[in-house]
C-alpha atoms as a PDB file:
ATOM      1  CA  UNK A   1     145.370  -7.657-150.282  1.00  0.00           C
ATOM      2  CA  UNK A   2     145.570  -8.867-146.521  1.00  0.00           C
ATOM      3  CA  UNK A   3     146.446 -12.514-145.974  1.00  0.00           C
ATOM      4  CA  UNK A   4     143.070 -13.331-144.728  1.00  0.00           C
ATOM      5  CA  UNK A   5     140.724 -12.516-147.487  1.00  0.00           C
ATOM      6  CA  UNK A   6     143.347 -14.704-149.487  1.00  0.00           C
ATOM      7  CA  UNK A   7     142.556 -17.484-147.591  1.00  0.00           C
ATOM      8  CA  UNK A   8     139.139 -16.538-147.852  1.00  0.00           C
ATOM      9  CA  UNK A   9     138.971 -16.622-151.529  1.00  0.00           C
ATOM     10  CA  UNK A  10     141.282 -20.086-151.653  1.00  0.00           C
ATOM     11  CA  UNK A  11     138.482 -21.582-149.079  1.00  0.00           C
ATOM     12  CA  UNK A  12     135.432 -20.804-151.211  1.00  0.00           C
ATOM     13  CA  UNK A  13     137.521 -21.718-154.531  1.00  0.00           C
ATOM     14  CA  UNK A  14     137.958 -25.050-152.329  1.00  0.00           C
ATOM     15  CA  UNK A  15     134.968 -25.217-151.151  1.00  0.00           C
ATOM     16  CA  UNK A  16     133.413 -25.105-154.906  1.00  0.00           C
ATOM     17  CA  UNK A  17     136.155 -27.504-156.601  1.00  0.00           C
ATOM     18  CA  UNK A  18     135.172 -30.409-153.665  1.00  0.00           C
ATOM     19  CA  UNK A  19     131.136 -29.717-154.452  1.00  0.00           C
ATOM     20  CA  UNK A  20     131.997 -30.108-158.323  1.00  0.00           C
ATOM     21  CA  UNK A  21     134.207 -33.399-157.520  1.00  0.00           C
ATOM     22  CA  UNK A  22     130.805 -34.583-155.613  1.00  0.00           C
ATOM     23  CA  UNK A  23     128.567 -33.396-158.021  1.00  0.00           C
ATOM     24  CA  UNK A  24     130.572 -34.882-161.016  1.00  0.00           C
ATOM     25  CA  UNK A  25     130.531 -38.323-159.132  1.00  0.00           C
ATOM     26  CA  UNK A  26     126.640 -38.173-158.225  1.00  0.00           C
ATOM     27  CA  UNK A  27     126.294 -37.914-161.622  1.00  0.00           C
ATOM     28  CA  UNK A  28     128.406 -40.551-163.016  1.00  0.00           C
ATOM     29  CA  UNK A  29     126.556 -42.978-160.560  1.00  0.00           C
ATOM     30  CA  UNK A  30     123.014 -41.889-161.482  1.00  0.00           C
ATOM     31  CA  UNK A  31     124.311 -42.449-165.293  1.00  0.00           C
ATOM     32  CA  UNK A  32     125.649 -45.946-164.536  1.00  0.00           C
ATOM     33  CA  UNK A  33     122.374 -46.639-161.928  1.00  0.00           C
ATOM     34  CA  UNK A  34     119.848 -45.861-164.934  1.00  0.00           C
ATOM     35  CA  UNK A  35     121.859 -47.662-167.742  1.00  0.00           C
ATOM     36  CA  UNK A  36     122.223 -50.728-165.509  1.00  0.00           C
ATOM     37  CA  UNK A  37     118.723 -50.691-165.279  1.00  0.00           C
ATOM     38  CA  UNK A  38     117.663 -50.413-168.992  1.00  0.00           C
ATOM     39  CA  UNK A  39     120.072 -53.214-169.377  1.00  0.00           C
ATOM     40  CA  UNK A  40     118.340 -55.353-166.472  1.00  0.00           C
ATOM     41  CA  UNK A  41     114.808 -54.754-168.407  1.00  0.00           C
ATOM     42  CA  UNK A  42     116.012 -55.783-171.455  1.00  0.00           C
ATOM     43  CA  UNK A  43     117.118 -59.226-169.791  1.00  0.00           C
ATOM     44  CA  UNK A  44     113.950 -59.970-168.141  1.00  0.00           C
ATOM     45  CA  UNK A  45     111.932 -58.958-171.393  1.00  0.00           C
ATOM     46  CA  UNK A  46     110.339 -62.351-172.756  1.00  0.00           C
ATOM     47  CA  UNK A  47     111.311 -62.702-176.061  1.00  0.00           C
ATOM     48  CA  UNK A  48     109.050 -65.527-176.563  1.00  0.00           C
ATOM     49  CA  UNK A  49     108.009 -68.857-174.772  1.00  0.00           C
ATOM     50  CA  UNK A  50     108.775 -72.151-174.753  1.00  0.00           C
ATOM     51  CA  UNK A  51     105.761 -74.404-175.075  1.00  0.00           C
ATOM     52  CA  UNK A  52     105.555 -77.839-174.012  1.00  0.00           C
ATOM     53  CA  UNK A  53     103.930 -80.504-176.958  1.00  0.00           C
ATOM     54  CA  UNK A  54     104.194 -83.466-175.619  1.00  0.00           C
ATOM     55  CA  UNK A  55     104.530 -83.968-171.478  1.00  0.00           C
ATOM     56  CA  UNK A  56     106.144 -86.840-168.893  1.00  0.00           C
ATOM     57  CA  UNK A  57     105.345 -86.763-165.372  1.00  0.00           C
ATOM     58  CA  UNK A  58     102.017 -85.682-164.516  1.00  0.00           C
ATOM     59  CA  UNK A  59     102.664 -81.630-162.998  1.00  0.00           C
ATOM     60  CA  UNK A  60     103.541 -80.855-166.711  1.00  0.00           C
ATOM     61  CA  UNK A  61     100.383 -80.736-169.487  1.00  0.00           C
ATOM     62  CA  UNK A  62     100.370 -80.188-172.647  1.00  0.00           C
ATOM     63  CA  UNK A  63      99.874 -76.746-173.725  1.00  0.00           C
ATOM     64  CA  UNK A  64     101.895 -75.625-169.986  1.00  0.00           C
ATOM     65  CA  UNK A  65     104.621 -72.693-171.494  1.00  0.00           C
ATOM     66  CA  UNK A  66     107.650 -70.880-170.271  1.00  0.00           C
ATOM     67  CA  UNK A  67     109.079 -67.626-170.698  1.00  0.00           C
ATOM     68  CA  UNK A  68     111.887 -67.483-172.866  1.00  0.00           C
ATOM     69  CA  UNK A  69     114.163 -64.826-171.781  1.00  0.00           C
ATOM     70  CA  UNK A  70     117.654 -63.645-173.240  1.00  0.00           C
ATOM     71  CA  UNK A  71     119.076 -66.632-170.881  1.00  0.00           C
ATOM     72  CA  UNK A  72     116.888 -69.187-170.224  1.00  0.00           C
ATOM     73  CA  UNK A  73     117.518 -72.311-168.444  1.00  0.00           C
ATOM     74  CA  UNK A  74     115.922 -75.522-168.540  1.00  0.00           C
ATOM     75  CA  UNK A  75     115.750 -78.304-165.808  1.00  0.00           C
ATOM     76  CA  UNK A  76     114.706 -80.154-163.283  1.00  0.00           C
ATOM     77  CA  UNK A  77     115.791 -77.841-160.269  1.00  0.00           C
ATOM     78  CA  UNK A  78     113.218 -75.520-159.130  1.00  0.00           C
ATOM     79  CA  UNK A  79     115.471 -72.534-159.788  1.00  0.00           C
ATOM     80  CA  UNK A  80     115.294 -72.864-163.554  1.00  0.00           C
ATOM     81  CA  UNK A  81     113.382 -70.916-165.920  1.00  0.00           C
ATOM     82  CA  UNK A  82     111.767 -73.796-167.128  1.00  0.00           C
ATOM     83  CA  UNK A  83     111.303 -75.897-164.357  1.00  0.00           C
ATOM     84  CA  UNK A  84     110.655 -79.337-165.849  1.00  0.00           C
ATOM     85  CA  UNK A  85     109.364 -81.625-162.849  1.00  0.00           C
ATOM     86  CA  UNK A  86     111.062 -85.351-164.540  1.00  0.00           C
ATOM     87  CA  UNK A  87     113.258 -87.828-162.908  1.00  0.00           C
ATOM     88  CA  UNK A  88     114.961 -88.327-166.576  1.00  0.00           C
ATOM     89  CA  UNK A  89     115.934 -84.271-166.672  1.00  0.00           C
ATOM     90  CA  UNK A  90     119.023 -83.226-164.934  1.00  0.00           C
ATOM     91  CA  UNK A  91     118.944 -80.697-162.062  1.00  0.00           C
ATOM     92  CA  UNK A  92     120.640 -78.299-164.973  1.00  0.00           C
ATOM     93  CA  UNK A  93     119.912 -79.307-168.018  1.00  0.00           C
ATOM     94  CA  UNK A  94     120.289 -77.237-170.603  1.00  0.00           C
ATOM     95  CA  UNK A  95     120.498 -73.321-171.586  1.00  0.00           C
ATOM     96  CA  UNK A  96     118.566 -71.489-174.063  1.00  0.00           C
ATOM     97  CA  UNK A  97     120.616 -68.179-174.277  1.00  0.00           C
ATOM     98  CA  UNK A  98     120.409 -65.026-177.364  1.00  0.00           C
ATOM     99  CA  UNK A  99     124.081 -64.212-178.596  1.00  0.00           C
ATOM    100  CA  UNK A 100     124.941 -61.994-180.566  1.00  0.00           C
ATOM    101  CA  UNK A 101     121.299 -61.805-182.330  1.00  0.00           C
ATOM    102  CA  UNK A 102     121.188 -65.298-182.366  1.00  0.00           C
ATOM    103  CA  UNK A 103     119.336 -68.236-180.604  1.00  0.00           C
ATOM    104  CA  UNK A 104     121.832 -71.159-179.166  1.00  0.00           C
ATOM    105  CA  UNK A 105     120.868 -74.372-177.208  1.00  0.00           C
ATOM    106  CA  UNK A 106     123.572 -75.639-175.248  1.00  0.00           C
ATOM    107  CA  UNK A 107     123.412 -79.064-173.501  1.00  0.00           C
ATOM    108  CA  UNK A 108     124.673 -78.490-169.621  1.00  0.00           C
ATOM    109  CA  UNK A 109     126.579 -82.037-169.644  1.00  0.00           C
ATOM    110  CA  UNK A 110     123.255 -83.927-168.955  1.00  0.00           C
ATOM    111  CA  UNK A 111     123.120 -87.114-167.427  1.00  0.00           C
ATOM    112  CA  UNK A 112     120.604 -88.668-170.759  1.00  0.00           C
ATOM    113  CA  UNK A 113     121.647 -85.679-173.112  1.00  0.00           C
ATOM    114  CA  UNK A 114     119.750 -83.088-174.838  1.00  0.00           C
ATOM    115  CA  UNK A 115     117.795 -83.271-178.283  1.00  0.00           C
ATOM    116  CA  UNK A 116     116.797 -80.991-180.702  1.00  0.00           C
ATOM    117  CA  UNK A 117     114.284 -81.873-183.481  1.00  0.00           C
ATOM    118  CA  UNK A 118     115.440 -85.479-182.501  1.00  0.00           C
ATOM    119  CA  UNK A 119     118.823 -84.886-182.889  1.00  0.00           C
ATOM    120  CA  UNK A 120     121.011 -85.230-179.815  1.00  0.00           C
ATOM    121  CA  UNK A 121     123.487 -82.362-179.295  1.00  0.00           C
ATOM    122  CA  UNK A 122     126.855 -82.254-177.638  1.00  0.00           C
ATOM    123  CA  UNK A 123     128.249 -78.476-178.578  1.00  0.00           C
ATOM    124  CA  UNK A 124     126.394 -75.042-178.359  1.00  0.00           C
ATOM    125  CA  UNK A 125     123.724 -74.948-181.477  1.00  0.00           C
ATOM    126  CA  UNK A 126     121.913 -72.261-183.105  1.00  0.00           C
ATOM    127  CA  UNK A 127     117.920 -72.421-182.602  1.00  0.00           C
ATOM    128  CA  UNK A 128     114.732 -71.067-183.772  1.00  0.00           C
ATOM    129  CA  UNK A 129     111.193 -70.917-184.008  1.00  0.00           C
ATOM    130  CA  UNK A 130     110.025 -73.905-184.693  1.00  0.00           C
ATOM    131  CA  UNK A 131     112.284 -75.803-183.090  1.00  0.00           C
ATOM    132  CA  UNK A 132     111.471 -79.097-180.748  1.00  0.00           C
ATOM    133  CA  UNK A 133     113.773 -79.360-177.603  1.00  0.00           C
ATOM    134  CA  UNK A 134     113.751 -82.640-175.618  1.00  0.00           C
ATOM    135  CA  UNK A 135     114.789 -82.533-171.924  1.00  0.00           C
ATOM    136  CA  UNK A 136     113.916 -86.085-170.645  1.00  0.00           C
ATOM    137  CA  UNK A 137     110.298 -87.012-171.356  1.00  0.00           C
ATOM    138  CA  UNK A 138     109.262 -83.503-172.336  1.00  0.00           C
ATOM    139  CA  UNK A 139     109.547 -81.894-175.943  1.00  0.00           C
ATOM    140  CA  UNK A 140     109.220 -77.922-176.067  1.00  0.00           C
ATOM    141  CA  UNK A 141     108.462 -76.118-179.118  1.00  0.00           C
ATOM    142  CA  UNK A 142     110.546 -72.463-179.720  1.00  0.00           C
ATOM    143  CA  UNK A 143     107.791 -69.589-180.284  1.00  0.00           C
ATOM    144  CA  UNK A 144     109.737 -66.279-180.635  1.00  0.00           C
ATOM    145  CA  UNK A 145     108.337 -62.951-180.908  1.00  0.00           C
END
């Protein structure tokens, strides 16, 4: 065998091991790409709402709801989930968030504190439908799906 159709054949075995190095890699990303993506939808999936009973300032009725989403957060910011437009709610108030199956409220170190079913709560508590949240002036009632 002459030296150059060696080097031939060691090109085009080259050749195929780089193409099945790329080719394992595409793959790996389009894997990762489509689970992250399943994973994103099931995040923004709204797992129930929060609906407000009993209002404070006047941009928030009775009857007005929110989307309750695997993490769900509740203030007076714009940015938040619930966007609850009082001078008594903090900027962050509190977190709505599913954990391991379960529902937990979690007060965000509020400047007047966060209550649930008129009790006020300084640690992460579980939740559920049913439930009354106050955040300032405004109580929310938990309706799950």
């Amino acid at each position: 065998m002459s030296p150059n159709l060696i080097f031939f054949i060691l090109r085009i075995i080259l050749a195929l091991l780089i193409l099945s190095f790329l080719g394992a890699i595409f793959f790996l990303l389009w894997k990762d790409v489509t689970r992250a993506t399943i994973e994103s939808q099931a995040r923004d999936k709204v797992r129930g709402r929060l609906i407000v009973i009993e209002g404070g300032m006047p941009p928030i009725r009775v009857g007005d709801s929110f989307p309750l989403l695997t993490l769900t957060s509740i203030g007076r910011a714009p940015t938040n989930t619930a966007h609850i437009d009082d001078d008594t709610a903090s900027l962050e108030h509190a977190l709505v968030h599913l954990r391991d199956g379960r529902w937990w409220l979690e007060d965000l170190d509020s400047r007047n504190g966060t209550l649930l079913n008129n009790n006020k709560i300084d640690h992460p508590v579980p939740v559920g439908a049913g439930d009354v949240i106050e955040v300032g002036r405004v109580k929310l009632k938990i309706e799950l799906n």
